[in-house]
N, C-alpha and C. Protein backbone atom coordinates (compact mmCIF):
# COMPACT_ATOMS: atom_id res chain seq x y z
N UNK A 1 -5.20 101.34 51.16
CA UNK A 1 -4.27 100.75 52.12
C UNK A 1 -2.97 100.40 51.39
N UNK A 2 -1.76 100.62 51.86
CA UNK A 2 -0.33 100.36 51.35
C UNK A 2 -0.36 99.19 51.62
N UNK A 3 0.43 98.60 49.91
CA UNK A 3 0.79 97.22 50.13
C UNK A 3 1.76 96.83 50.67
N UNK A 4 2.24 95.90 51.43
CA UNK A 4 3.32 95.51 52.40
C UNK A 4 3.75 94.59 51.69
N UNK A 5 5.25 94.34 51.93
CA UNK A 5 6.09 93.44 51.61
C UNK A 5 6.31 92.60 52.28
N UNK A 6 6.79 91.36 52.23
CA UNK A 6 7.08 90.22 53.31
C UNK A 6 8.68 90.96 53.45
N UNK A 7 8.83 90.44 55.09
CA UNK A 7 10.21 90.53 55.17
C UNK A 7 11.26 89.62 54.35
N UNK A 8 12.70 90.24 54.38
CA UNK A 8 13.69 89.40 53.38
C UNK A 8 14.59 89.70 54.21
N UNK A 9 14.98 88.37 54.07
CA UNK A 9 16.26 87.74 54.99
C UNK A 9 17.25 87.69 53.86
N UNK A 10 18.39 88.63 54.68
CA UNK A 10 19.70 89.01 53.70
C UNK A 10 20.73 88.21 54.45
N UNK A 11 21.82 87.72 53.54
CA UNK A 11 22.95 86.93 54.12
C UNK A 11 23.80 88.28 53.99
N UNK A 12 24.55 88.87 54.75
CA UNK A 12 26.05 89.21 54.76
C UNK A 12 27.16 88.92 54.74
N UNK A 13 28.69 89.11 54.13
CA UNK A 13 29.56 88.36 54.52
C UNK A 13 30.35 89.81 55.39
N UNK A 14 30.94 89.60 56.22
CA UNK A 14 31.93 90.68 56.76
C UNK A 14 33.53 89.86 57.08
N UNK A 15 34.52 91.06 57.05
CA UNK A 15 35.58 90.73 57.97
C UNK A 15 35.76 90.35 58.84
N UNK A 16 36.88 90.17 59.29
CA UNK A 16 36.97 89.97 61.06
C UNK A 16 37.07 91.08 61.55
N UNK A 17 37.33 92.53 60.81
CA UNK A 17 37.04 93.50 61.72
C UNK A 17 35.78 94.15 62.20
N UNK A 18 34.96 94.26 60.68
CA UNK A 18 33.78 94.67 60.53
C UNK A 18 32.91 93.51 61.58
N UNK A 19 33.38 92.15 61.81
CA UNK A 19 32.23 91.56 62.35
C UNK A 19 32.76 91.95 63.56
N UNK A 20 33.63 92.06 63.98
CA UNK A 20 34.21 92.56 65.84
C UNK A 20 33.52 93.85 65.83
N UNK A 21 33.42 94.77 64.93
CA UNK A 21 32.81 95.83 65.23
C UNK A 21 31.44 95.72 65.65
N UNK A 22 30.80 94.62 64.90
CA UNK A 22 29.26 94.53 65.05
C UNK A 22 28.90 94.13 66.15
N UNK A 23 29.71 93.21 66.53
CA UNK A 23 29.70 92.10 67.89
C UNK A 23 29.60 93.52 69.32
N UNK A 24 30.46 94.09 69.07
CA UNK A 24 30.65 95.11 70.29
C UNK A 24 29.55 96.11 70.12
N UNK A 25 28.92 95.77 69.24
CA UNK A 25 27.63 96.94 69.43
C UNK A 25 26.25 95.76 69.84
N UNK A 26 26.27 94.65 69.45
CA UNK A 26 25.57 93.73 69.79
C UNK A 26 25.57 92.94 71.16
N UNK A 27 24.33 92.69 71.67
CA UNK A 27 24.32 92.22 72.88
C UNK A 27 24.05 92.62 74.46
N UNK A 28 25.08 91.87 75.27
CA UNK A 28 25.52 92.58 76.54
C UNK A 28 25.45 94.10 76.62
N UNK A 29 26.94 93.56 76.06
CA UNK A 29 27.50 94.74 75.99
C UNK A 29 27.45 95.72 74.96
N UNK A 30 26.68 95.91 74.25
CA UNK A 30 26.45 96.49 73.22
C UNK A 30 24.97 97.57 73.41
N UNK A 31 24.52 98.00 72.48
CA UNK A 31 23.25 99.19 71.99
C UNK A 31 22.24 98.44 71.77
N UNK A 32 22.28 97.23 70.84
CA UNK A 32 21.48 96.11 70.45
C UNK A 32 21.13 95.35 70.67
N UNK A 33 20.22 94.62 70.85
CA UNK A 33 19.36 93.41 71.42
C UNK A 33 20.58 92.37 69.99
N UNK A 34 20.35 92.37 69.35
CA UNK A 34 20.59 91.26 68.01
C UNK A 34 21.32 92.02 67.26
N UNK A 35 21.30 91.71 65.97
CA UNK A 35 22.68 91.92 64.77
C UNK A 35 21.28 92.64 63.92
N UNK A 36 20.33 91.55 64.00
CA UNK A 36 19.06 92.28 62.82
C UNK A 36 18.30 94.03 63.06
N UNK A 37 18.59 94.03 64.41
CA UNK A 37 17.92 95.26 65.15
C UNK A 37 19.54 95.87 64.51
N UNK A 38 20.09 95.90 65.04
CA UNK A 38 21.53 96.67 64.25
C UNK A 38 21.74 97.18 63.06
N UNK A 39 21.34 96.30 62.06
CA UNK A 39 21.19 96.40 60.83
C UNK A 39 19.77 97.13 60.36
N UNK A 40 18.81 96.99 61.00
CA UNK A 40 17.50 97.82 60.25
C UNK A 40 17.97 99.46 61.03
N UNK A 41 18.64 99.75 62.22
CA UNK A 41 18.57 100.79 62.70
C UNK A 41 19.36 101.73 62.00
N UNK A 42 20.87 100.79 61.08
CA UNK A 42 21.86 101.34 60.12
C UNK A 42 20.68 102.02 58.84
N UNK A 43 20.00 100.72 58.49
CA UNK A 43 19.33 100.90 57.23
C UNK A 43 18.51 102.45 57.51
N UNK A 44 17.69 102.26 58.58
CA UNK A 44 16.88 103.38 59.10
C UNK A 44 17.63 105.20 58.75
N UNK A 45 18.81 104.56 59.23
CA UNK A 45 19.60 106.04 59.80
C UNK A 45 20.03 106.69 58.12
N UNK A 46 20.21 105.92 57.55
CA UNK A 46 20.52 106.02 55.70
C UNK A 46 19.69 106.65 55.52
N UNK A 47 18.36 105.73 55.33
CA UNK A 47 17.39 106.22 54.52
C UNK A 47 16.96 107.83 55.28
N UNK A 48 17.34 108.37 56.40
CA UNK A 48 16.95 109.24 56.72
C UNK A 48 18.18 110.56 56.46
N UNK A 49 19.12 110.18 56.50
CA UNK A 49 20.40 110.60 56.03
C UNK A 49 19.79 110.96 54.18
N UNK A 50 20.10 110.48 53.47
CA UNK A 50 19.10 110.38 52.32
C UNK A 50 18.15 111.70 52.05
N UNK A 51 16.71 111.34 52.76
CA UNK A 51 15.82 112.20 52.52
C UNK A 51 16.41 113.38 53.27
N UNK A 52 17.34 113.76 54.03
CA UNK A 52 17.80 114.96 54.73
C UNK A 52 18.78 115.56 53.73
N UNK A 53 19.01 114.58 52.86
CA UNK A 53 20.23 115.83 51.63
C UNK A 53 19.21 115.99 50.53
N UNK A 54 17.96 114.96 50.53
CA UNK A 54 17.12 115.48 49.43
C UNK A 54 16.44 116.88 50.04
N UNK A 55 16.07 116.90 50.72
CA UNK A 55 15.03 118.38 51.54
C UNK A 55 16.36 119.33 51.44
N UNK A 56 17.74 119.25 51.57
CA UNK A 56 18.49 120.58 51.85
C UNK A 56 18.86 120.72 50.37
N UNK A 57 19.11 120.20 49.27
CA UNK A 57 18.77 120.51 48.14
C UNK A 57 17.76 120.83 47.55
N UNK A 58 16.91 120.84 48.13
CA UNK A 58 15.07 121.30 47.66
C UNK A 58 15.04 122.60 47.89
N UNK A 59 15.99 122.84 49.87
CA UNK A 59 15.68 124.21 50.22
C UNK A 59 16.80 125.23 49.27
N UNK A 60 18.17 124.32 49.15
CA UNK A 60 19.14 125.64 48.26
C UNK A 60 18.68 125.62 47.15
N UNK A 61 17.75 125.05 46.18
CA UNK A 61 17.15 125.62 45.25
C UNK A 61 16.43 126.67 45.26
N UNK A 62 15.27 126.27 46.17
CA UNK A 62 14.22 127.67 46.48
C UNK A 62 14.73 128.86 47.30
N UNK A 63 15.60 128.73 47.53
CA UNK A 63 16.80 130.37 48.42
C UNK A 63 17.29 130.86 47.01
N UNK A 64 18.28 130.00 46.11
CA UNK A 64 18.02 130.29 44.76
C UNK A 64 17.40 130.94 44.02
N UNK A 65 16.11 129.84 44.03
CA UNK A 65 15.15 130.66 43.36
C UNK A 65 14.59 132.28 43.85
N UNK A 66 14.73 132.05 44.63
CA UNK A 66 14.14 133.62 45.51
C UNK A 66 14.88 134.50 45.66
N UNK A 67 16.16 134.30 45.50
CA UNK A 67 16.75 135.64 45.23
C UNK A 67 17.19 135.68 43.66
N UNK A 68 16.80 135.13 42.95
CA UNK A 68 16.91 135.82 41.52
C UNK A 68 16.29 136.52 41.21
N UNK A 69 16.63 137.51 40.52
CA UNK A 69 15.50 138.86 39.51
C UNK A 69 14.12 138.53 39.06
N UNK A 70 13.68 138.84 39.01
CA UNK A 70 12.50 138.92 38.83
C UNK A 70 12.21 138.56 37.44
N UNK A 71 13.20 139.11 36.34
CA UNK A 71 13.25 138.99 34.94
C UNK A 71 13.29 137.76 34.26
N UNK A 72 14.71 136.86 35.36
CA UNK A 72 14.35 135.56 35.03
C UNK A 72 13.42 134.58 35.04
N UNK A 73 12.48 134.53 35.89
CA UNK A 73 11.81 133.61 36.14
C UNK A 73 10.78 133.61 34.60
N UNK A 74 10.34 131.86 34.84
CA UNK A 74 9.75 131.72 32.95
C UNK A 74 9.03 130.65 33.51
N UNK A 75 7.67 131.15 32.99
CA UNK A 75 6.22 130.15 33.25
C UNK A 75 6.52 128.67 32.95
N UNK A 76 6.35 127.79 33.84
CA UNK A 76 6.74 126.27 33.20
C UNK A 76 5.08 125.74 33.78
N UNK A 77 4.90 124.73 32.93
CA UNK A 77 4.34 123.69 33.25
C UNK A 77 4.18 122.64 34.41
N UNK A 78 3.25 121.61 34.86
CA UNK A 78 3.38 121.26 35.76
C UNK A 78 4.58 120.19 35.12
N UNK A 79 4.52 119.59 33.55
CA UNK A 79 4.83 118.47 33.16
C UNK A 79 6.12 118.66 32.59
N UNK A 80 6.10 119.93 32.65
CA UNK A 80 7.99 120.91 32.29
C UNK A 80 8.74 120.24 33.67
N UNK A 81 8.09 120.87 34.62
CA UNK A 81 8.98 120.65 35.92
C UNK A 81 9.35 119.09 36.31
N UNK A 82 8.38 118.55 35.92
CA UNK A 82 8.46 116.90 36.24
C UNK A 82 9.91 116.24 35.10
N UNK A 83 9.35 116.98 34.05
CA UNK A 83 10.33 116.55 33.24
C UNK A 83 11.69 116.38 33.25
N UNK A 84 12.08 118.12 33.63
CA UNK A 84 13.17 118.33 33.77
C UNK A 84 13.77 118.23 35.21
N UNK A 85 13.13 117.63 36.30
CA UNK A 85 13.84 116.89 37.38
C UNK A 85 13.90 115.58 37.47
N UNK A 86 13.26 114.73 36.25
CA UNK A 86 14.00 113.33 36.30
C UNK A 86 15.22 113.39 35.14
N UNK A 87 15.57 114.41 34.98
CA UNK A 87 16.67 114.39 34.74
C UNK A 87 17.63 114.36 35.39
């Protein structure tokens, strides 16, 4: 079973523009119930933004890889490959 974290309550400071911006997405009149739903849905949209440039760099490698010659390719390890992508 995954261990869970307690939630954490972050202070922000914003502008007066940045907070008018937030305000008009908050509320009534707004997309958002609250400021916190606002903020995890930003966080959300990142982290998925994120793993979507990690996967399209995964795929232009292996298009890469697949159209090179045949000549190049060179037996690696499982602990080669690990290696040389935390680089």
């Amino acid at each position: 079973m995954p261990r869970t974290t307690p939630p954490t309550t972050l202070t922000v400071r914003l502008n007066e523009t940045l907070n008018a911006f937030v305000a008009a997405n908050v509320g009534d009149e707004g997309s958002y119930e609250n400021v916190s739903e606002y903020v995890r849905d930003l966080i959300r949209r990142d982290k998925e933004r994120v793993e979507r440039e990690r996967f399209d760099r995964l795929k232009a490698e292996l298009v890469h890889a697949f159209h090179a010659p045949e000549e190049t390719y060179q037996p690696l390890t499982a602990a080669q490959v690990i290696s040389r992508n935390r680089d």
